[in-house]
Protein backbone atom coordinates (compact mmCIF):
# COMPACT_ATOMS: atom_id res chain seq x y z
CA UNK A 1 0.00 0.00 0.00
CA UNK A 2 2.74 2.22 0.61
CA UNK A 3 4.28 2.29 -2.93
CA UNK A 4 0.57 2.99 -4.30
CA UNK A 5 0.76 5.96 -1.77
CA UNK A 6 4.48 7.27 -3.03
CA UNK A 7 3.17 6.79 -6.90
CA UNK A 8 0.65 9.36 -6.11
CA UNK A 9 2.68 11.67 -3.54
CA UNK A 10 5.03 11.49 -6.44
CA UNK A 11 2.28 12.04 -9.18
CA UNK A 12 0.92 15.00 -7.36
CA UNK A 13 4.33 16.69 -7.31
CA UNK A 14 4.93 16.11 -11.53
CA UNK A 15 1.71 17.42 -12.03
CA UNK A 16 2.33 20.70 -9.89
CA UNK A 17 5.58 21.22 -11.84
CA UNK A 18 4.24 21.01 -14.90
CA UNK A 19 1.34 23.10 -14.51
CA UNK A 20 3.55 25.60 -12.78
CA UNK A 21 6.01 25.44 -15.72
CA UNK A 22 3.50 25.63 -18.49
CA UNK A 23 2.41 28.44 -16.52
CA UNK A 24 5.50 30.09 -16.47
CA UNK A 25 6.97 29.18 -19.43
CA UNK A 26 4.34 29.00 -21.83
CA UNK A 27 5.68 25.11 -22.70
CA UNK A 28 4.07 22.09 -20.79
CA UNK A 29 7.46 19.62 -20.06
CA UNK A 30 5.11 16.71 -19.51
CA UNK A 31 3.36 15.08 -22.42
CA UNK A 32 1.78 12.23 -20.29
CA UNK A 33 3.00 9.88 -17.11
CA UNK A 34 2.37 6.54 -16.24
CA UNK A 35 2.92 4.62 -13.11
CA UNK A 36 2.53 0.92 -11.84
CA UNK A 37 3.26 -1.38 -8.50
CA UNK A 38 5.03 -4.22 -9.35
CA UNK A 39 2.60 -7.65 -8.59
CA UNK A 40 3.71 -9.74 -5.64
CA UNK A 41 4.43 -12.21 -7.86
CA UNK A 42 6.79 -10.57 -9.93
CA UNK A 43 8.40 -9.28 -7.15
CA UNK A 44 8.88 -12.88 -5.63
CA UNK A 45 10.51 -14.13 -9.10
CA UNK A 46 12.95 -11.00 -8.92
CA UNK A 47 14.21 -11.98 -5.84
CA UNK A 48 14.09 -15.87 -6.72
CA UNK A 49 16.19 -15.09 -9.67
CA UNK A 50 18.69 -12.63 -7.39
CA UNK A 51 18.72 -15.80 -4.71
CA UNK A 52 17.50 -13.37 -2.08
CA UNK A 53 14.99 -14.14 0.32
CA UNK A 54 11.52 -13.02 0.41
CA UNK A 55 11.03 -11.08 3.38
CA UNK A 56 9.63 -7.10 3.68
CA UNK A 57 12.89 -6.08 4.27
CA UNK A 58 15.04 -7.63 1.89
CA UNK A 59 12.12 -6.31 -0.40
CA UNK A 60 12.65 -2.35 1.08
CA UNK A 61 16.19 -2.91 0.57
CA UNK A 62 17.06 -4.26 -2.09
CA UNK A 63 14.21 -3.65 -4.94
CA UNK A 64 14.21 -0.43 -6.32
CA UNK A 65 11.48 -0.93 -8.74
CA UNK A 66 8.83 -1.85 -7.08
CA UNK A 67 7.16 1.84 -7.76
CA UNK A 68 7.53 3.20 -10.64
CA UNK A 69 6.32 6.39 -12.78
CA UNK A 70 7.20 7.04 -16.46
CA UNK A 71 7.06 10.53 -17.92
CA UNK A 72 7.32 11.28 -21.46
CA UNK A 73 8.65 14.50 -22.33
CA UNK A 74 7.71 16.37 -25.60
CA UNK A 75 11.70 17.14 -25.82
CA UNK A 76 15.20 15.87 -24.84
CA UNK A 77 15.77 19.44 -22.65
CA UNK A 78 12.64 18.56 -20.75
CA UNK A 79 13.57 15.59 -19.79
CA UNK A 80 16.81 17.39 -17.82
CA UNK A 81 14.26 20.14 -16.50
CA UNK A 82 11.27 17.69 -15.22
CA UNK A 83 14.50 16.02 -13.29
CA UNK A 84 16.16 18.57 -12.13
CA UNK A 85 12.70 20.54 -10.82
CA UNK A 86 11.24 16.85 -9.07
CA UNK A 87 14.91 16.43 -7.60
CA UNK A 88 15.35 20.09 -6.31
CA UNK A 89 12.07 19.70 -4.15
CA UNK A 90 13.37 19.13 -0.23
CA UNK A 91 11.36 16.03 0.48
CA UNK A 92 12.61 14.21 -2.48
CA UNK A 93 15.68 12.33 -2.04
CA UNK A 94 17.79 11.23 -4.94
CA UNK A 95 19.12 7.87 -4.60
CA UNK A 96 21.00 7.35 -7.56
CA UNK A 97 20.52 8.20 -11.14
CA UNK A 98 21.37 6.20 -14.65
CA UNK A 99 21.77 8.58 -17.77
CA UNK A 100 21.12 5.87 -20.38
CA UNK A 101 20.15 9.29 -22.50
CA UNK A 102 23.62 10.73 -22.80
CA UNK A 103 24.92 6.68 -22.27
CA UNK A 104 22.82 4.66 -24.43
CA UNK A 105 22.37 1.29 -23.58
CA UNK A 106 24.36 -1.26 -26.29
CA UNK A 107 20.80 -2.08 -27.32
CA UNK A 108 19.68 1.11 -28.23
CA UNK A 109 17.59 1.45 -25.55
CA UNK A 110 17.78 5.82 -23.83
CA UNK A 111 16.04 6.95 -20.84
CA UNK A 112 16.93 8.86 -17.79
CA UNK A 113 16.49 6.60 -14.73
CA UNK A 114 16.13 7.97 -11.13
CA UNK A 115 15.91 6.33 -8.17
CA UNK A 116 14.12 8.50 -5.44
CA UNK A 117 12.81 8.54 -1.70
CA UNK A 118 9.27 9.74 -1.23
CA UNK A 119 7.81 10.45 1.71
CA UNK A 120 4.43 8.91 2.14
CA UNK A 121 2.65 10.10 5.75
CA UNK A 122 0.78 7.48 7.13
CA UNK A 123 -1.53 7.63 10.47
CA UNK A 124 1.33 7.01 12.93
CA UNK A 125 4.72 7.60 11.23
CA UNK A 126 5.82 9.15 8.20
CA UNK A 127 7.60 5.89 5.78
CA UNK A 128 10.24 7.07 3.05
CA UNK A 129 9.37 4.53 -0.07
CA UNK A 130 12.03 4.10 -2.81
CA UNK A 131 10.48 4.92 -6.77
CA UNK A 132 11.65 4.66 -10.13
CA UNK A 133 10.88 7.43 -12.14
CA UNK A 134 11.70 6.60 -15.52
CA UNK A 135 11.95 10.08 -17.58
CA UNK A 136 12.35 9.81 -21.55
CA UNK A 137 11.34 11.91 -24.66
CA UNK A 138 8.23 10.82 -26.83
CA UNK A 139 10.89 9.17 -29.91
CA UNK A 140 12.49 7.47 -26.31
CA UNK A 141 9.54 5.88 -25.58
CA UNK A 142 8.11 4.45 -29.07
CA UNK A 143 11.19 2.94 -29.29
CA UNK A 144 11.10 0.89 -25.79
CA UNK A 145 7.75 -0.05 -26.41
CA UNK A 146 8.17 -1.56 -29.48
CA UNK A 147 10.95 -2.86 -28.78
CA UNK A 148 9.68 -4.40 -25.56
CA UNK A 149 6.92 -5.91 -27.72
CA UNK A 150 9.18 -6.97 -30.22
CA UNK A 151 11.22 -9.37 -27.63
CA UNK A 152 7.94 -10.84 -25.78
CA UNK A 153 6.85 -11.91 -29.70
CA UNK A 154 10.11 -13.64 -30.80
CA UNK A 155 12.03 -14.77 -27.44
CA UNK A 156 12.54 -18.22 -28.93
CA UNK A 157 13.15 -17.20 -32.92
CA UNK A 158 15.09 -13.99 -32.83
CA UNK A 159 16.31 -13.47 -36.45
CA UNK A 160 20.76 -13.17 -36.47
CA UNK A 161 20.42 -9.54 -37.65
CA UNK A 162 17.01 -8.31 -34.70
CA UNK A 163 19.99 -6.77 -32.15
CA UNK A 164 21.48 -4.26 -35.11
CA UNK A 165 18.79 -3.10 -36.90
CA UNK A 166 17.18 -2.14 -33.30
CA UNK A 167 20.48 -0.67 -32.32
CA UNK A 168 20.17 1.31 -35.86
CA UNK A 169 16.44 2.22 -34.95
CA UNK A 170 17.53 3.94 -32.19
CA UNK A 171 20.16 5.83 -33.35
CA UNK A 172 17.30 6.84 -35.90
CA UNK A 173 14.89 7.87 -32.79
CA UNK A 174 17.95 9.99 -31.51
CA UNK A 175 18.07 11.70 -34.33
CA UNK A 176 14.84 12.71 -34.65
CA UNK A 177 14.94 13.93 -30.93
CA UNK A 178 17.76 16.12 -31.34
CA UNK A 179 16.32 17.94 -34.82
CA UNK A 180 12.76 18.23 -32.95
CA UNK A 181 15.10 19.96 -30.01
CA UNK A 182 16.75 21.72 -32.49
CA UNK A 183 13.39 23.39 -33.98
CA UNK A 184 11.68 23.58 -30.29
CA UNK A 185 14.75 25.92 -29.71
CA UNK A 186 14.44 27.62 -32.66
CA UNK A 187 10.90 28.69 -32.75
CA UNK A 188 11.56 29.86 -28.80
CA UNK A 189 14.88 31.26 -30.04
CA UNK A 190 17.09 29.71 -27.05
CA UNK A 191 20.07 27.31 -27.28
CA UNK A 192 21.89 25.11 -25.33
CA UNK A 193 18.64 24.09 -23.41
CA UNK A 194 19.85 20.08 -22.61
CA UNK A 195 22.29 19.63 -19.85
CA UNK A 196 22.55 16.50 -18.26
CA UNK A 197 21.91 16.12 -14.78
């Protein structure tokens, strides 16, 4: 129950930003988010496969994914801004990050991974619950979901050349995020608008 809590403490605060932002700004940094609780028994099989045992805590401790909230950004500088604004706020801890943006995976695959600590107030004590928050640019997104759906359809019969024309897909995607960047700062007539984290 607690993680269903943090997905909407955490929810709540995107929405603020990017209300305030659009406000401000005149440019909405959030095109849509998403968010899930991992099922009990995908959980169990996680830790099965880790050999760890399936207590509460080793769960606490040692899953970091158990939360998680996905927010597609219109452009590759908004997905730097949404992080740096939901990280900046004093009740939200960053744990760690993973740039796969600026350090693709060898896959293809580009996202900016955080791992944070939310603070969900309950009756009689105040718990801090780990989320992912998984931020990533529209073209970032049709490309993991595809590809995601690509590898559940053909685990058994992948053909020898799948891995590097998905690899070249999403150099493709990249592409087309940087020259949509490119025009977003054009028609707003700023540069330099994506620094990493």
């Amino acid at each position: 129950m607690v993680y269903k809590f943090a997905i909407e403490e955490l929810m709540t605060k995107l929405r603020i930003l990017s209300e305030e932002f659009d406000f401000a700004h005149r440019h909405d940094p959030i095109e849509h988010i998403s968010s899930r609780v991992k099922r009990p028994e995908a959980i169990g099989q996680k830790l099965r496969r880790r050999g760890l045992a399936t207590d509460a805590g080793t769960i606490t401790e040692q899953l970091d994914d158990i939360a998680g909230v996905r927010v597609v950004c219109p452009f590759l500088s908004d997905v730097y801004h949404v992080a740096r604004m939901l990280t900046g706020q004093d009740d939200v801890e960053l744990v760690r990050s993973k740039d796969y943006v600026a350090n693709p995976k060898d896959n293809g695959y580009r996202s900016l991974h955080l791992i944070v600590r939310i603070p969900v107030f309950l009756s009689d004590r105040v718990e801090k619950v780990k989320v992912e928050v998984q931020l990533r640019t529209i073209a970032m997104d049709f490309w993991a979901t595809l590809e995601h759906k690509l590898f559940y359809k053909y685990t058994d019969q992948l053909p020898e050349d799948f891995a590097g024309e998905l690899a070249s897909t999403a150099v493709v995607a990249a592409q087309l995020d940087t020259r949509m960047q490119q025009l977003h700062e054009r028609m707003r007539g700023t540069s330099n608008l994506v620094a990493p984290l």
